[in-house]
Protein backbone atom coordinates (compact mmCIF):
# COMPACT_ATOMS: atom_id res chain seq x y z
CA UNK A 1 0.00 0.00 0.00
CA UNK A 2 1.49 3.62 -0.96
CA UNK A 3 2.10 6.21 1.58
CA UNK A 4 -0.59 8.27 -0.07
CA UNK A 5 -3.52 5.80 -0.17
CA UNK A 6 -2.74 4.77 3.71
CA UNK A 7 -2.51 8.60 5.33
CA UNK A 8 -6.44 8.69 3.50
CA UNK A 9 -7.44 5.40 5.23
CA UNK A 10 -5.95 6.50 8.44
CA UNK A 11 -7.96 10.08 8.33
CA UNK A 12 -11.26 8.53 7.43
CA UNK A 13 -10.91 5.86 10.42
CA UNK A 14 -9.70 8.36 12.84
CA UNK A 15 -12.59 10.91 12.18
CA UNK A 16 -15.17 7.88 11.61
CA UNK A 17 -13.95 6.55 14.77
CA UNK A 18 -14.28 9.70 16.57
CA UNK A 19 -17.72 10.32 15.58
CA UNK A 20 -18.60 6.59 16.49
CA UNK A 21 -17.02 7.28 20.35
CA UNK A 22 -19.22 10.80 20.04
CA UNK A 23 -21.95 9.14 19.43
CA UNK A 24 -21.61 5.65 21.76
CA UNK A 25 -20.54 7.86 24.95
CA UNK A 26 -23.71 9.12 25.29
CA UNK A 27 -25.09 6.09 26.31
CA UNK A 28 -21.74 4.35 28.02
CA UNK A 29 -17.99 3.90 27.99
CA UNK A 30 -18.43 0.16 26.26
CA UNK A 31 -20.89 1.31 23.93
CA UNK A 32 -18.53 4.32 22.92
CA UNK A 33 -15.50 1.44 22.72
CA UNK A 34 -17.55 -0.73 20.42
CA UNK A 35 -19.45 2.24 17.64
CA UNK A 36 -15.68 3.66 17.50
CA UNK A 37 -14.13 -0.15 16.91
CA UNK A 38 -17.12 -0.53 14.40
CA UNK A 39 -16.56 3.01 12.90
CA UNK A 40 -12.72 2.52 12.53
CA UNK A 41 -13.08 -0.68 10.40
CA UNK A 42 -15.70 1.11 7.74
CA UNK A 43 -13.25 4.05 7.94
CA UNK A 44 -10.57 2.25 6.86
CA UNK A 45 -12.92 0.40 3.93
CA UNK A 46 -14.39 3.95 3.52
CA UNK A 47 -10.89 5.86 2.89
CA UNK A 48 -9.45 2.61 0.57
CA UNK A 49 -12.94 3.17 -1.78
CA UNK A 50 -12.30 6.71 -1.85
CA UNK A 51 -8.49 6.59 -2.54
CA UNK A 52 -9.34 4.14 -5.07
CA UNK A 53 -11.97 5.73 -6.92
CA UNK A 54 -12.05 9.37 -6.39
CA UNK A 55 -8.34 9.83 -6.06
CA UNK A 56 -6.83 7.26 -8.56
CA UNK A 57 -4.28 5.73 -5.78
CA UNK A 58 -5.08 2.38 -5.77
């Protein structure tokens, strides 16, 4: 994976998973561990789609 195509993944799943623990610690500290987990792993699939397709890096 190029340098380029990973520093996208890594933005998407750090603000996805931000958002997710947002979101989950209004109901509880586990719930905010797992939506940010969950968010994370889409971000990452999220930010390689993008890369791929809107950015031409894959």
């Amino acid at each position: 994976m190029r340098l380029a195509q990973w520093l996208v993944r890594t933005v998407v799943a750090t603000i996805l998973s931000t958002i997710g623990w947002w979101l989950g610690a209004k109901v509880g500290i586990i719930t905010a561990y797992m939506l940010s987990t969950v968010a994370a792993g889409y971000g990452l699939w999220l930010g390689g789609r993008i890369a791929r397709d809107y950015l031409g890096l894959g």
